[in-house]
PDB file of N, CA and C in Angstrom:
ATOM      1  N   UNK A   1     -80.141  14.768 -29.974  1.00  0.00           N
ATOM      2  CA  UNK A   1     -78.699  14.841 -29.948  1.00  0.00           C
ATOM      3  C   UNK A   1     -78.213  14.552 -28.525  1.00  0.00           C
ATOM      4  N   UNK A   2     -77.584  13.644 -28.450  1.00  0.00           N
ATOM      5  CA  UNK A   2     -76.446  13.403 -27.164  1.00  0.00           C
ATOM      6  C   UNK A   2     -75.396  14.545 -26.540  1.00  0.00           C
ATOM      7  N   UNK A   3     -75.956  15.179 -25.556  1.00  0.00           N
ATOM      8  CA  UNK A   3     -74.622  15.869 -25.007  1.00  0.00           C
ATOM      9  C   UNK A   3     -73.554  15.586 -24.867  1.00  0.00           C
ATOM     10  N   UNK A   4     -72.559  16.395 -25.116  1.00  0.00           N
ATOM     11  CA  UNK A   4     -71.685  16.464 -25.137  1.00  0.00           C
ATOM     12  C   UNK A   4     -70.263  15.517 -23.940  1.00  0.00           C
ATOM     13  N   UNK A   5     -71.110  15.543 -22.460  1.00  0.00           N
ATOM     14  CA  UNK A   5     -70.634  15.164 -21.687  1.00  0.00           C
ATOM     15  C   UNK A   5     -70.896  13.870 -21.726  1.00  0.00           C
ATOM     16  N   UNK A   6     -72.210  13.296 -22.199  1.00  0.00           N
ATOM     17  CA  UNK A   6     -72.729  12.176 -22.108  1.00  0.00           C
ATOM     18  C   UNK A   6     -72.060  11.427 -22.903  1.00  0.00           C
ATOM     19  N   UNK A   7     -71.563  11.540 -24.085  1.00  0.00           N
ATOM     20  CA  UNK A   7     -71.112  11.036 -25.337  1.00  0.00           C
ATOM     21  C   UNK A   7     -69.498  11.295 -24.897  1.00  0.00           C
ATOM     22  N   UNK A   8     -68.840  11.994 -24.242  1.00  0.00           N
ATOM     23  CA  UNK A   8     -67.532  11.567 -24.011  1.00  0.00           C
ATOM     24  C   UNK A   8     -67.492  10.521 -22.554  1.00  0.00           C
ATOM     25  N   UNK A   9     -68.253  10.769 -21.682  1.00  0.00           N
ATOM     26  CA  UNK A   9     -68.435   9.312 -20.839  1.00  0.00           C
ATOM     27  C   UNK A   9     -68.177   8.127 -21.584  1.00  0.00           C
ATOM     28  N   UNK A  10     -69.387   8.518 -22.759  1.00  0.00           N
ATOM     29  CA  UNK A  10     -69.515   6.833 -23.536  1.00  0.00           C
ATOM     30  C   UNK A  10     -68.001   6.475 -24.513  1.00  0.00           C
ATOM     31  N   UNK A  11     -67.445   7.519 -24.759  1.00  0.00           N
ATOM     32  CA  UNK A  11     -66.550   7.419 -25.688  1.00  0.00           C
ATOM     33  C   UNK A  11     -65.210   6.813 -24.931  1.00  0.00           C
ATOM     34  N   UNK A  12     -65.190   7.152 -23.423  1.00  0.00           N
ATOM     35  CA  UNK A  12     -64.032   6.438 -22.548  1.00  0.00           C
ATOM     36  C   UNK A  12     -65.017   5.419 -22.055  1.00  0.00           C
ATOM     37  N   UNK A  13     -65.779   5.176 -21.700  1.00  0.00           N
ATOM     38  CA  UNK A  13     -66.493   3.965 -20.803  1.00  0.00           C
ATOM     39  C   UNK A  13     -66.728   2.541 -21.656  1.00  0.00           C
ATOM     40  N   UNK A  14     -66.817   3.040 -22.368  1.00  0.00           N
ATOM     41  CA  UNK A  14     -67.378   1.465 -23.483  1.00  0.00           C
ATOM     42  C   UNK A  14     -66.327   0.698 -23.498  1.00  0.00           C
ATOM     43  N   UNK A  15     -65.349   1.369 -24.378  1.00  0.00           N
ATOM     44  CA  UNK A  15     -64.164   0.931 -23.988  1.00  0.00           C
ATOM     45  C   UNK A  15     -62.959   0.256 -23.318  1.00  0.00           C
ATOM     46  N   UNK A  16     -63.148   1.040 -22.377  1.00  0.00           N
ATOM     47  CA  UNK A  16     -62.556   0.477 -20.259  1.00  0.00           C
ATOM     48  C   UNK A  16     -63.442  -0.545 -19.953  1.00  0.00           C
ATOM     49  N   UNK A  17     -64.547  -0.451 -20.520  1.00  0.00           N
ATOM     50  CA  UNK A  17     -65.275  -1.606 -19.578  1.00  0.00           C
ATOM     51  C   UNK A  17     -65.091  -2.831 -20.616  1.00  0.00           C
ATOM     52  N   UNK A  18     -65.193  -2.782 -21.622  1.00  0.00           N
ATOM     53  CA  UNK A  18     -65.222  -4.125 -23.023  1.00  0.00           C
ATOM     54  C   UNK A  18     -63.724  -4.449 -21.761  1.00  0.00           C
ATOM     55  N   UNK A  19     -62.519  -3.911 -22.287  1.00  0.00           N
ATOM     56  CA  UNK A  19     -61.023  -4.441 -21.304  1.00  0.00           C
ATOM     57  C   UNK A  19     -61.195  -4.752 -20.008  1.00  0.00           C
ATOM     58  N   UNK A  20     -62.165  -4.303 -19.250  1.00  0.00           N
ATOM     59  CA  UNK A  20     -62.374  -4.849 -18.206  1.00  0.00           C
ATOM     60  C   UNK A  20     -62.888  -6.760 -17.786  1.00  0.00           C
ATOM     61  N   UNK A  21     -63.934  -6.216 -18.642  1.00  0.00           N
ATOM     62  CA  UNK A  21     -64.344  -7.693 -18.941  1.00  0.00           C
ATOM     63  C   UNK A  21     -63.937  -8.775 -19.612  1.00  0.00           C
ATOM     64  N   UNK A  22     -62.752  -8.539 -21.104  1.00  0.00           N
ATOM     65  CA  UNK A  22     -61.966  -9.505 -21.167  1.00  0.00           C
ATOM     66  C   UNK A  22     -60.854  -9.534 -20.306  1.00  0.00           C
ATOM     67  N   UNK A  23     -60.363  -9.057 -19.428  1.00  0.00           N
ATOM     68  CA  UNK A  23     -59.153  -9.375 -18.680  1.00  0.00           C
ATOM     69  C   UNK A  23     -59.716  -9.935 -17.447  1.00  0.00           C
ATOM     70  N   UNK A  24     -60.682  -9.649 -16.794  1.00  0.00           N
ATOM     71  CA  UNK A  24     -61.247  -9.585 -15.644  1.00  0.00           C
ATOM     72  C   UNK A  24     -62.569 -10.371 -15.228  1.00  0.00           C
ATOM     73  N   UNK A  25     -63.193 -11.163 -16.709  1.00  0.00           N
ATOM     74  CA  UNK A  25     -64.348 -11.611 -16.424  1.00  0.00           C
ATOM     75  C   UNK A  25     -64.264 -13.042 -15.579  1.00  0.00           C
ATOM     76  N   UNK A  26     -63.185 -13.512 -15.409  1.00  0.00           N
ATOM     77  CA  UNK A  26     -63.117 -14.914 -14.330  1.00  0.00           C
ATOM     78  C   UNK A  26     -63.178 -14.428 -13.189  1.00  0.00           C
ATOM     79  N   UNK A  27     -62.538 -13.500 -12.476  1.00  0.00           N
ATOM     80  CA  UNK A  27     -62.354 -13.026 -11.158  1.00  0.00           C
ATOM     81  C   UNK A  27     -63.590 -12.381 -10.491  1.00  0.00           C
ATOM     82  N   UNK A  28     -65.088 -12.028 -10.793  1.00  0.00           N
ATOM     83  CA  UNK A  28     -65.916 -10.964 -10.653  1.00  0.00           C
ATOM     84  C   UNK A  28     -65.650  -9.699  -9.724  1.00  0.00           C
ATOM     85  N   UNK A  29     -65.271 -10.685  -8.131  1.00  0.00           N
ATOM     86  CA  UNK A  29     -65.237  -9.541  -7.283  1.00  0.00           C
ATOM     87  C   UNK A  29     -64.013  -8.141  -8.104  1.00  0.00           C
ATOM     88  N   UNK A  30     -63.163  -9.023  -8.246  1.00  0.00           N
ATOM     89  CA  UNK A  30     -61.847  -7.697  -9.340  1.00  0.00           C
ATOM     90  C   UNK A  30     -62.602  -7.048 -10.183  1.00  0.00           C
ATOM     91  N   UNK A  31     -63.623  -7.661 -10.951  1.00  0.00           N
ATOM     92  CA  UNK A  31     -64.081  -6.921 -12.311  1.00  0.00           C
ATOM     93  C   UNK A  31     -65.169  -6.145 -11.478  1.00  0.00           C
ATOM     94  N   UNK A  32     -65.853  -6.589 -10.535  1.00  0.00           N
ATOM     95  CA  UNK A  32     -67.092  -5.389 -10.150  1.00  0.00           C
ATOM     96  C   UNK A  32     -66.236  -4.385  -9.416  1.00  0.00           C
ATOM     97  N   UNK A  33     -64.783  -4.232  -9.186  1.00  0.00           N
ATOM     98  CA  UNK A  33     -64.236  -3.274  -8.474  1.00  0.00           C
ATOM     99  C   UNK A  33     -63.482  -2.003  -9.736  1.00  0.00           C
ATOM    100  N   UNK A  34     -63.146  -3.012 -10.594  1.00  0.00           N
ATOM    101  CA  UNK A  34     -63.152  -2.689 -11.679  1.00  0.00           C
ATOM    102  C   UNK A  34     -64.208  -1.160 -12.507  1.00  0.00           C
ATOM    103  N   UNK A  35     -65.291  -1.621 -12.245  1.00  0.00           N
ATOM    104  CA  UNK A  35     -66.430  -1.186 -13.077  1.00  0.00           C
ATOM    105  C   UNK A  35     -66.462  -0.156 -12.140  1.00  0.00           C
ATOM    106  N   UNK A  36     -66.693  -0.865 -10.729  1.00  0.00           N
ATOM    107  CA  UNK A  36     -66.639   0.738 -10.098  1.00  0.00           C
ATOM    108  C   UNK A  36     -65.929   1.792  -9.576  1.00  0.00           C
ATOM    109  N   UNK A  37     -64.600   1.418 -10.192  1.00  0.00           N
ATOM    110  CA  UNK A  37     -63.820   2.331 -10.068  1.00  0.00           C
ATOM    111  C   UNK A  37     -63.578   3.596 -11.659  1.00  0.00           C
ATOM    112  N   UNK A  38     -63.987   2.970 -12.381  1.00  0.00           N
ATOM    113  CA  UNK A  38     -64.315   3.228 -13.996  1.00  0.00           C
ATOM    114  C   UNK A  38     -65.523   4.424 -13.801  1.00  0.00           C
ATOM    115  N   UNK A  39     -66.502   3.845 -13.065  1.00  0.00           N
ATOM    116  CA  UNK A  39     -68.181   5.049 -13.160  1.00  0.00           C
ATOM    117  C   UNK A  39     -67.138   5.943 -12.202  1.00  0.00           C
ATOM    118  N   UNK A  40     -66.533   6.048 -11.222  1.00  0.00           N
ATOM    119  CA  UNK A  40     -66.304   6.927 -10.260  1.00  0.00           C
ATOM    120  C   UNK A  40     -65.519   7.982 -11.207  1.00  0.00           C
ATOM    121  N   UNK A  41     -64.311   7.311 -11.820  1.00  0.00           N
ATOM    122  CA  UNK A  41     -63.732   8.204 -12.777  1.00  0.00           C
ATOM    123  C   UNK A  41     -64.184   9.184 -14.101  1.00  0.00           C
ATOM    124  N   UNK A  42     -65.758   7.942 -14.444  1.00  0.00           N
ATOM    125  CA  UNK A  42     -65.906   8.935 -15.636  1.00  0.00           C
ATOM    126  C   UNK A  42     -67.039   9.918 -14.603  1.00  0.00           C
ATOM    127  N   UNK A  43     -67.575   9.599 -13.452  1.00  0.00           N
ATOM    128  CA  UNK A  43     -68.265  10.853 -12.548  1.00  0.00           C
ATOM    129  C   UNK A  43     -67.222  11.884 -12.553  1.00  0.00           C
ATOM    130  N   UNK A  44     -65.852  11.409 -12.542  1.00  0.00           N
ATOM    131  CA  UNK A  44     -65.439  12.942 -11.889  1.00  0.00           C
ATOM    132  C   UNK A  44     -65.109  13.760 -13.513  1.00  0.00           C
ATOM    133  N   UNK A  45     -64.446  13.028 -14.487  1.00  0.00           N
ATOM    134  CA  UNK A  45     -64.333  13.959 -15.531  1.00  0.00           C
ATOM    135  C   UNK A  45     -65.772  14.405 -16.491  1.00  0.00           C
ATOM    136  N   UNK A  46     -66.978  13.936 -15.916  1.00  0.00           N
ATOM    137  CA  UNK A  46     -67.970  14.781 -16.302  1.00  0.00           C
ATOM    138  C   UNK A  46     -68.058  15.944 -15.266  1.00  0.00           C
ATOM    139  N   UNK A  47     -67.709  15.950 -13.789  1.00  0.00           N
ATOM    140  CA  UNK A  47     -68.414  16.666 -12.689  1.00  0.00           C
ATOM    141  C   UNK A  47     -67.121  18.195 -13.178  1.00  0.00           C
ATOM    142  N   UNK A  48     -65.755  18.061 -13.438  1.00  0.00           N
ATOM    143  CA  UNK A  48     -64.711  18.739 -14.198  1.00  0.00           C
ATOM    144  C   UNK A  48     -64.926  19.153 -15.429  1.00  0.00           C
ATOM    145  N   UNK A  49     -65.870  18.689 -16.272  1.00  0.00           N
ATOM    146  CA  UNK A  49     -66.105  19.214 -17.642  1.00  0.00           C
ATOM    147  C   UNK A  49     -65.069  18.788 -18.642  1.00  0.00           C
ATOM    148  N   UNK A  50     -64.280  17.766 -18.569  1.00  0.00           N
ATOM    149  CA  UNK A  50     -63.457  17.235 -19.190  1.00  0.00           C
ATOM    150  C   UNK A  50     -63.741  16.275 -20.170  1.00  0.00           C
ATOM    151  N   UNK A  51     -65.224  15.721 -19.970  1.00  0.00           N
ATOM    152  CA  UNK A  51     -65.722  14.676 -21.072  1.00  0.00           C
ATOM    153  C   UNK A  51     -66.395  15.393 -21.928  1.00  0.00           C
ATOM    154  N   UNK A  52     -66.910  16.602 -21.683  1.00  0.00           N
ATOM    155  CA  UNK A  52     -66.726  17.770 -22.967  1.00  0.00           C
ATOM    156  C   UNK A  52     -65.703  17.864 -24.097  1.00  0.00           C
ATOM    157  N   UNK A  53     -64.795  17.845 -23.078  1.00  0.00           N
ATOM    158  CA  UNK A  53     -63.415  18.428 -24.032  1.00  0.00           C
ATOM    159  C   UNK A  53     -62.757  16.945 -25.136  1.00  0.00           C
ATOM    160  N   UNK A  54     -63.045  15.917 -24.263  1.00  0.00           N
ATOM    161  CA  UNK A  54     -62.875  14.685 -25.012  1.00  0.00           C
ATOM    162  C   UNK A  54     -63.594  14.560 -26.194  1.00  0.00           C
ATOM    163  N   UNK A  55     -65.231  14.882 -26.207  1.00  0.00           N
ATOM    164  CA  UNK A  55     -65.865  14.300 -27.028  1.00  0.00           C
ATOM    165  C   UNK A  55     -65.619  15.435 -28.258  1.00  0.00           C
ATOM    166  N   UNK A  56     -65.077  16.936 -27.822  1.00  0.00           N
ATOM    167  CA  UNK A  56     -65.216  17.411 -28.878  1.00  0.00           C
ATOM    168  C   UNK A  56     -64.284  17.255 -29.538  1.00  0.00           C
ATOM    169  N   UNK A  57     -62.793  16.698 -28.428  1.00  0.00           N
ATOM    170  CA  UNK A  57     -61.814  16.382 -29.775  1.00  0.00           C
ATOM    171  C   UNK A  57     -61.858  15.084 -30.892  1.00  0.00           C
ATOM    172  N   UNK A  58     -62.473  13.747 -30.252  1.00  0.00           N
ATOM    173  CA  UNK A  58     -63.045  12.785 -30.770  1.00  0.00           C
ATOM    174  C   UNK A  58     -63.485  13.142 -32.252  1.00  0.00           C
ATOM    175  N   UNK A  59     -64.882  13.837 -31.515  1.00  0.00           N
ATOM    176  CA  UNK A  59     -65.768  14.686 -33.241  1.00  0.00           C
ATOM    177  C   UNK A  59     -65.542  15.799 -33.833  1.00  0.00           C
ATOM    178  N   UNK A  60     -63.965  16.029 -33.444  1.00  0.00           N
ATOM    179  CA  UNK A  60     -63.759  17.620 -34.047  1.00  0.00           C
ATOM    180  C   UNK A  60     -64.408  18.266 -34.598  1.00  0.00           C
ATOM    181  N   UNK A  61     -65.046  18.937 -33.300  1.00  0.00           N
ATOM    182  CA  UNK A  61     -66.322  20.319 -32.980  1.00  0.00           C
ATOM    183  C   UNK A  61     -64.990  21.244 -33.152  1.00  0.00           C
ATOM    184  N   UNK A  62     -66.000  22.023 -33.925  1.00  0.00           N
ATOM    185  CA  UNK A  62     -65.022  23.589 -33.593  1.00  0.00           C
ATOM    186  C   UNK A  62     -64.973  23.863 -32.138  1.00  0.00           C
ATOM    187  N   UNK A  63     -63.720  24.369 -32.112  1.00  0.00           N
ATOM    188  CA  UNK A  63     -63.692  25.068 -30.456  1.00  0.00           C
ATOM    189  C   UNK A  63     -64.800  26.834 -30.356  1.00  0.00           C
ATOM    190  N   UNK A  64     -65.155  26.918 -29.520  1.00  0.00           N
ATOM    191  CA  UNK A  64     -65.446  28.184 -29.274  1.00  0.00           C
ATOM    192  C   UNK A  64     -64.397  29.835 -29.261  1.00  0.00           C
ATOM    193  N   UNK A  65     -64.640  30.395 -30.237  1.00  0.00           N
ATOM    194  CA  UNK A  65     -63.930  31.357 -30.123  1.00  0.00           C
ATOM    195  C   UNK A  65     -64.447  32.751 -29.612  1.00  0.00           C
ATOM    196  N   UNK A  66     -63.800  33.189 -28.551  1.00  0.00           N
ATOM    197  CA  UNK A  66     -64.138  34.670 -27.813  1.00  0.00           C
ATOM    198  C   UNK A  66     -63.963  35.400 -28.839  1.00  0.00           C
ATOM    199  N   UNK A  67     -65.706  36.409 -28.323  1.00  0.00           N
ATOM    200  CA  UNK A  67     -65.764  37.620 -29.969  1.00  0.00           C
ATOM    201  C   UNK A  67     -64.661  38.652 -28.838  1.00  0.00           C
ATOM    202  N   UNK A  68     -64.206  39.326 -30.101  1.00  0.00           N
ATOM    203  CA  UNK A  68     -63.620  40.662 -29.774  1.00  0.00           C
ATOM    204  C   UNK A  68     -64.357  41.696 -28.677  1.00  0.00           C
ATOM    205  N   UNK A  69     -63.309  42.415 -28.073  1.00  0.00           N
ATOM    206  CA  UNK A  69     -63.640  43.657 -26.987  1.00  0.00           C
ATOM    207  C   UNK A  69     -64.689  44.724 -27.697  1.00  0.00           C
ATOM    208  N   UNK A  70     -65.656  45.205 -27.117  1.00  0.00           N
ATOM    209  CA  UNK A  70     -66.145  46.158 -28.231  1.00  0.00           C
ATOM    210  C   UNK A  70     -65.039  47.816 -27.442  1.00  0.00           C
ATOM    211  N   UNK A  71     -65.377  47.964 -28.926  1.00  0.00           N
ATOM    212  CA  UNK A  71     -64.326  49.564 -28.909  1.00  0.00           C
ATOM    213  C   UNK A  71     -65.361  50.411 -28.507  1.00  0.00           C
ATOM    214  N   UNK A  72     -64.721  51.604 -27.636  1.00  0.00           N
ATOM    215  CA  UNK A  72     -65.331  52.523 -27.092  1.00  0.00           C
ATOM    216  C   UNK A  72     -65.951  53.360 -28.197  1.00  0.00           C
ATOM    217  N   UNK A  73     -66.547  53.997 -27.755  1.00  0.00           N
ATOM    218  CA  UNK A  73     -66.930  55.041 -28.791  1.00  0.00           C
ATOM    219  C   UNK A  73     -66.708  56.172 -28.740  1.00  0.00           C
ATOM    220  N   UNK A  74     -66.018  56.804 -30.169  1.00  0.00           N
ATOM    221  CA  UNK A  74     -65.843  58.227 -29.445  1.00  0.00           C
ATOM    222  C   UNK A  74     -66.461  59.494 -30.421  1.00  0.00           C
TER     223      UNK A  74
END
């Protein structure tokens, strides 16, 4: 199974980069500035935990729900 972070990278990157390369594939130096401005971005929303949150809305994962306080005892 693909993590979570890994698989929302891929889920914005494939993407950005396919548009990169049809808009951009005559120019290279633009398109390799392109590409690397693309890895820098999906570095930072993995390094934020945000390509988590992408991929689970993508594959609507249940969210995690906090269990209840435990009650004192008396």
């Amino acid at each position: 199974m693909i993590p979570a972070s890994v698989l929302g990278a891929l889920i914005l990157g494939i993407p950005l980069l396919v548009l990169a390369w049809v808009f951009l594939h005559r120019q290279r130096p633009v398109f390799y500035f392109a590409v690397v401005l693309i890895l820098v971005g999906l570095g930072y929303q993995i390094t934020t935990g945000a390509s988590e949150d992408i991929a689970h809305m993508v594959l609507g994962a249940p969210e995690p729900v906090a269990a209840p306080a435990a009650q004192p005892a008396n």
